[in-house]
N, C-alpha and C. Protein backbone atom coordinates (compact mmCIF):
# COMPACT_ATOMS: atom_id res chain seq x y z
N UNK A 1 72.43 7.04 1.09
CA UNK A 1 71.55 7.89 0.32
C UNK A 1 70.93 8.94 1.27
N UNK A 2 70.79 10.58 0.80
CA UNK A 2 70.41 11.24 1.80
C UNK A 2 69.18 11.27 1.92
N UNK A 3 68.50 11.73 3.02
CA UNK A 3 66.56 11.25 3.00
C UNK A 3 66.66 12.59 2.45
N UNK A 4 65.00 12.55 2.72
CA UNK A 4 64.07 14.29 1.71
C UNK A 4 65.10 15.32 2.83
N UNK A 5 64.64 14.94 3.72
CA UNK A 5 65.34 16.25 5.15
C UNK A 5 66.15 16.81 4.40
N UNK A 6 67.20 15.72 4.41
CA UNK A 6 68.67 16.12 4.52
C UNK A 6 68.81 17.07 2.88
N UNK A 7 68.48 16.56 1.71
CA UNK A 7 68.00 16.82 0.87
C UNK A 7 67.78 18.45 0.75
N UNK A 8 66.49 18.89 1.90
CA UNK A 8 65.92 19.90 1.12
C UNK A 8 66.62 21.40 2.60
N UNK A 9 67.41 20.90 3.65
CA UNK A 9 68.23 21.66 4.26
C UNK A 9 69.27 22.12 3.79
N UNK A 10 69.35 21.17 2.58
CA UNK A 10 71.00 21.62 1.96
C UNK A 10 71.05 22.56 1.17
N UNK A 11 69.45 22.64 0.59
CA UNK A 11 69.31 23.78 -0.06
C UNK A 11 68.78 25.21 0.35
N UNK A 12 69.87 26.63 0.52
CA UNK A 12 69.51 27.60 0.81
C UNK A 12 68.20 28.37 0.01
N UNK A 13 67.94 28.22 -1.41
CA UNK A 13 66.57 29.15 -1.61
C UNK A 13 65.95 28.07 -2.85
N UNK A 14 64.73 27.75 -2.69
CA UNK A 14 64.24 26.83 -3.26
C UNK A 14 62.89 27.59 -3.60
N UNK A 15 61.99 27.15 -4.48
CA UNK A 15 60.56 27.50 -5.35
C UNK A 15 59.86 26.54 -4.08
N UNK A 16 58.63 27.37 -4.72
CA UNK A 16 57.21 26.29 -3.81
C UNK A 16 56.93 25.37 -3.82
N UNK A 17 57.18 24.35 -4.64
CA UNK A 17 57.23 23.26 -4.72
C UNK A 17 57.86 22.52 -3.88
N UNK A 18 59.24 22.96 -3.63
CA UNK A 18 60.05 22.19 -2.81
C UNK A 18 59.98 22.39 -1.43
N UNK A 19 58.91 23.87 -1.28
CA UNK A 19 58.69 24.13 0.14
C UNK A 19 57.68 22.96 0.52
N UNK A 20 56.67 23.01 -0.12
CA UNK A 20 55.70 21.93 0.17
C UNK A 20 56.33 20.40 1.14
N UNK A 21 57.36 19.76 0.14
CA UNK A 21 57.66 19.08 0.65
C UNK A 21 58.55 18.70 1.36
N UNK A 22 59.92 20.27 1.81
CA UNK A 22 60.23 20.51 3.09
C UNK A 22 59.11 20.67 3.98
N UNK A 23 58.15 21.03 3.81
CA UNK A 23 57.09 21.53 5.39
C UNK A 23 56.88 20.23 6.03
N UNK A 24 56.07 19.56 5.24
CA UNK A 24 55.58 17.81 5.25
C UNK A 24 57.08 16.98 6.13
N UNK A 25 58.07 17.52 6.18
CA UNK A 25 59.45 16.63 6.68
C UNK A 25 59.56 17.56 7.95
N UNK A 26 59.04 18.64 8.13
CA UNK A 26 59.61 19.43 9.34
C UNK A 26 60.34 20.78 9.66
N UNK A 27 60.50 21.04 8.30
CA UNK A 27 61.55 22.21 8.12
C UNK A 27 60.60 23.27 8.40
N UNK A 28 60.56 24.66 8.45
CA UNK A 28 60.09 25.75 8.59
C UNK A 28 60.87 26.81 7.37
N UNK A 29 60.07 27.53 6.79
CA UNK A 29 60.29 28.09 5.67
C UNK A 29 60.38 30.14 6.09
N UNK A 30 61.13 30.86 4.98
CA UNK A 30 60.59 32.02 5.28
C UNK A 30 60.92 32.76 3.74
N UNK A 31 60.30 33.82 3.33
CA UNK A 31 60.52 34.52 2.24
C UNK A 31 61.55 35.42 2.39
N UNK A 32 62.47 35.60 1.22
CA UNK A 32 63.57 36.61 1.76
C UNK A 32 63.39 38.42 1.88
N UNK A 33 62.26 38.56 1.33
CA UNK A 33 61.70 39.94 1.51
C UNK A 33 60.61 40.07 2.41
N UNK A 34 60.16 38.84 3.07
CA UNK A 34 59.63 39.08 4.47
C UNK A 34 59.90 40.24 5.32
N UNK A 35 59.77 40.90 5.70
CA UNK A 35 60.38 41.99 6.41
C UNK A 35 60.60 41.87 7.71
N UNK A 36 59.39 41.09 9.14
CA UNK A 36 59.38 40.90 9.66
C UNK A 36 60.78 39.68 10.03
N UNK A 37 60.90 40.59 11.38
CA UNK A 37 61.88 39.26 11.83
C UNK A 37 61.57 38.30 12.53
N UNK A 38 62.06 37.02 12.28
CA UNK A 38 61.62 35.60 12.74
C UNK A 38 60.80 34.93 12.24
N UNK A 39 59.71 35.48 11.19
CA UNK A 39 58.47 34.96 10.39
C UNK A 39 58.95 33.39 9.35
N UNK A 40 58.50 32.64 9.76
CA UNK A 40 58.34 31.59 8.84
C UNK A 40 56.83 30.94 9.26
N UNK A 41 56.68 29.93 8.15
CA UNK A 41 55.48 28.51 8.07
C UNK A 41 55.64 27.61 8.11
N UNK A 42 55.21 26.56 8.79
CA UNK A 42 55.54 25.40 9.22
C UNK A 42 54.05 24.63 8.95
N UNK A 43 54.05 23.09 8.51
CA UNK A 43 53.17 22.53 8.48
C UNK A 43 52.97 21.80 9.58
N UNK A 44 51.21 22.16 10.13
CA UNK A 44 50.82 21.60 11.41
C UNK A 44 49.86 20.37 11.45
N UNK A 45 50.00 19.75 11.96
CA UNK A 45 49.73 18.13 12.00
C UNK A 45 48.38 18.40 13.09
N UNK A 46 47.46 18.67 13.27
CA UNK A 46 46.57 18.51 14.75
C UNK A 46 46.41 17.49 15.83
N UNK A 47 47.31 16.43 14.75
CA UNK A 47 47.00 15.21 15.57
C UNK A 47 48.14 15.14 16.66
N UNK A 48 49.40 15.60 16.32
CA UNK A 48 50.52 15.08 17.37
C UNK A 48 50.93 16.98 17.34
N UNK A 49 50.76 17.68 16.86
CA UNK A 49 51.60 19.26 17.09
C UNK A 49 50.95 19.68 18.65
N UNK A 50 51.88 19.80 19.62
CA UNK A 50 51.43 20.53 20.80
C UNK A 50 51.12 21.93 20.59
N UNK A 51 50.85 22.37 19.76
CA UNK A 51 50.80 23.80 18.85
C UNK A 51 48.84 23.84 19.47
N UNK A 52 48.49 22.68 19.19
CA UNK A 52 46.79 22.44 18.65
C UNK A 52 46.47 21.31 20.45
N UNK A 53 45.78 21.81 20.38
CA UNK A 53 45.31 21.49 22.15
C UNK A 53 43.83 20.58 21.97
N UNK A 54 43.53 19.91 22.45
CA UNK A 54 42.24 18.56 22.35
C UNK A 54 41.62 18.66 21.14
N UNK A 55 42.62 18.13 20.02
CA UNK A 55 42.53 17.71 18.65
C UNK A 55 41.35 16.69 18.52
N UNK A 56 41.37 15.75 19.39
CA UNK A 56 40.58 14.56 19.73
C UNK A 56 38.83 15.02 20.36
N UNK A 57 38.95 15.66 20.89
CA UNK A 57 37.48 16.42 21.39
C UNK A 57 37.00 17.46 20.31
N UNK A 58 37.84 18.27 19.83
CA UNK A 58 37.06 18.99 18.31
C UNK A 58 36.78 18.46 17.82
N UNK A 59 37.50 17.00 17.02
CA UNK A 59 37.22 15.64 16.37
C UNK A 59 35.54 15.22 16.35
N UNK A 60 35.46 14.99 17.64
CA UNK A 60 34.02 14.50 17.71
C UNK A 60 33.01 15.63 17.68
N UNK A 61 33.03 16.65 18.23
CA UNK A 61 32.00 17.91 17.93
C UNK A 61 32.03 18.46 16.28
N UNK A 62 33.35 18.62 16.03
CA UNK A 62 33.36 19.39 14.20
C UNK A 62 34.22 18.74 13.57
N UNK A 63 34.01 17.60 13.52
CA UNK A 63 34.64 16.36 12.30
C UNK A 63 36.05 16.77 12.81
N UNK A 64 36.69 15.75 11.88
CA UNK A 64 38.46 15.13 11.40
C UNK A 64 38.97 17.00 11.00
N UNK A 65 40.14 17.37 12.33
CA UNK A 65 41.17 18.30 12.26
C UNK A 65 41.88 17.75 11.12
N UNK A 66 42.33 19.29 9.95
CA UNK A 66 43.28 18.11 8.96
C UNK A 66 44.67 19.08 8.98
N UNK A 67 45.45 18.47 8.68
CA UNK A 67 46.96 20.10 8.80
C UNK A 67 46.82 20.86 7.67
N UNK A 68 47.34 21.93 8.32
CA UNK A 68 47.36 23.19 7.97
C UNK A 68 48.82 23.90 7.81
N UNK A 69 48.43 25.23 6.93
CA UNK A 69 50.17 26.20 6.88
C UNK A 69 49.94 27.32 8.06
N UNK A 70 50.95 27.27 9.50
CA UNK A 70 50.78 28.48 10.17
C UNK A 70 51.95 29.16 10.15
N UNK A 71 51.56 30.65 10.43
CA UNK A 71 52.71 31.43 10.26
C UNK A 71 53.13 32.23 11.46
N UNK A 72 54.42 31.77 12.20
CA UNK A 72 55.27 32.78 12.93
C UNK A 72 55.15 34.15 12.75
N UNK A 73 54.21 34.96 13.20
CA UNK A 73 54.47 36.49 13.01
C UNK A 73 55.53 37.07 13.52
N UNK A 74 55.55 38.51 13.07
CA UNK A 74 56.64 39.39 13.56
C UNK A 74 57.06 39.59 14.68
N UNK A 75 55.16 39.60 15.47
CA UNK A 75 55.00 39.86 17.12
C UNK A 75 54.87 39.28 17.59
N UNK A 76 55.35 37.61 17.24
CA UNK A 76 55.49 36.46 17.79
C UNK A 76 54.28 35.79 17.93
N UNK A 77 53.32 36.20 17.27
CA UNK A 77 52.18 35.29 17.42
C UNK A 77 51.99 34.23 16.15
N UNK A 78 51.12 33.11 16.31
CA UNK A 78 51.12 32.47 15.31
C UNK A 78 49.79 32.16 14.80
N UNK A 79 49.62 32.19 13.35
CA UNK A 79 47.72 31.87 13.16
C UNK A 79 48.00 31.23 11.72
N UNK A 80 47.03 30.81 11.05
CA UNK A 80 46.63 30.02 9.95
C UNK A 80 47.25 30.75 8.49
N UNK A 81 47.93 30.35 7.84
CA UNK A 81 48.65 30.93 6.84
C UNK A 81 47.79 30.43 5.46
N UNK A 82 47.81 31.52 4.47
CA UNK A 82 47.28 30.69 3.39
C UNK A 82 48.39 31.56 1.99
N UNK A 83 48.85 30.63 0.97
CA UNK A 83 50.04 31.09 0.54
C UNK A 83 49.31 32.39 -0.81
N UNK A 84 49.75 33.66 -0.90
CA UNK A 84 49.17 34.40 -2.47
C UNK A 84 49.85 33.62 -3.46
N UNK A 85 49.40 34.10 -4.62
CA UNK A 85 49.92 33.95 -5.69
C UNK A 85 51.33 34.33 -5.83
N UNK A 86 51.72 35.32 -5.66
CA UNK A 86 53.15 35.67 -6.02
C UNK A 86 53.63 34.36 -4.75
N UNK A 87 53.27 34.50 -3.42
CA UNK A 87 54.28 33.60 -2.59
C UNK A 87 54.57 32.26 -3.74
N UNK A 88 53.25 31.75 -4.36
CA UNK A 88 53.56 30.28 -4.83
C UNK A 88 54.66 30.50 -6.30
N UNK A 89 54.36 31.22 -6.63
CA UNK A 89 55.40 31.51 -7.70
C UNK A 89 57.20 32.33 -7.26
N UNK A 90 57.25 32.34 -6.63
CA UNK A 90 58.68 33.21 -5.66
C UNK A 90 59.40 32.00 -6.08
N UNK A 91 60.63 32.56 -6.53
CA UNK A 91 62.03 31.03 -6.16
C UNK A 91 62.69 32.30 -4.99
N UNK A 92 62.63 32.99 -3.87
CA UNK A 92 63.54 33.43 -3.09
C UNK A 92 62.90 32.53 -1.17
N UNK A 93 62.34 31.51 -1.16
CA UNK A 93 62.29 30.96 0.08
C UNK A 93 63.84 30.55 0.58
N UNK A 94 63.69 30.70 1.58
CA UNK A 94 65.02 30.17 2.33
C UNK A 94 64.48 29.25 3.48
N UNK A 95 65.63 28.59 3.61
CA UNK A 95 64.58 27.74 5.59
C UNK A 95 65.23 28.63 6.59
N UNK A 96 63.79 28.73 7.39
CA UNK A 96 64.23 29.71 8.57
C UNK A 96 64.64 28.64 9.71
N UNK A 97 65.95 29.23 10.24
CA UNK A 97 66.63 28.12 11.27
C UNK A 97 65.90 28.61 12.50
C-alpha cells in the first residue's frame, strides 16, 4: 500500500487541500503562475527544522514555538508565508522538486 508521500508526489497539480497534507509529510509546494524562480512552501516544525535556531530557549521566554508555512523567495530568502484567498482556492499547485 503506498503511504501519504508516495501518494501525494505522484501527483503533478493538486488543490489546497491536498497541499496541506503534502506539507505535513515533507513535500514542498509551488504555484504554477508564481513567477519567481525556485519559490515554494514548506511546513516548518520549530522543534526539529534546522531552519529555526534555539526553539527550546524562545520556548521558555515566549511560550510553545508551533509550525508554520515559509516561503522560498525569488532572492533566495525565506520568511513566514500566509496563504490568500485565491492561493487556497487554486487547483494549479505543483511540488517544487
Amino acid at each position: 500500500m503506498p503511504s501519504v508521500r508516495d501518494k501525494y508526489e505522484d501527483t503533478s497539480k493538486v488543490t489546497f487541500d491536498h497541499v496541506v497534507i503534502g506539507l505535513k509529510h515533507g513535500l514542498r509546494y509551488a504555484r504554477a503562475g508564481w513567477n519567481g524562480k525556485g519559490m515554494y512552501i514548506r511546513y516548518v516544525n520549530p522543534h526539529c527544522d534546522p531552519l529555526v535556531k534555539s526553539a527550546d530557549n524562545h520556548a521558555k521566554a515566549d511560550g510553545t514555538p508551533l509550525p508554520w508555512l515559509g516561503m522560498k523567495t525569488a532572492d533566495g530568502g525565506f520568511v513566514p508565508w500566509l496563504a490568500s484567498q485565491t492561493d487556497i482556492l487554486a487547483s494549479d499547485w505543483e511540488i517544487a522538486r
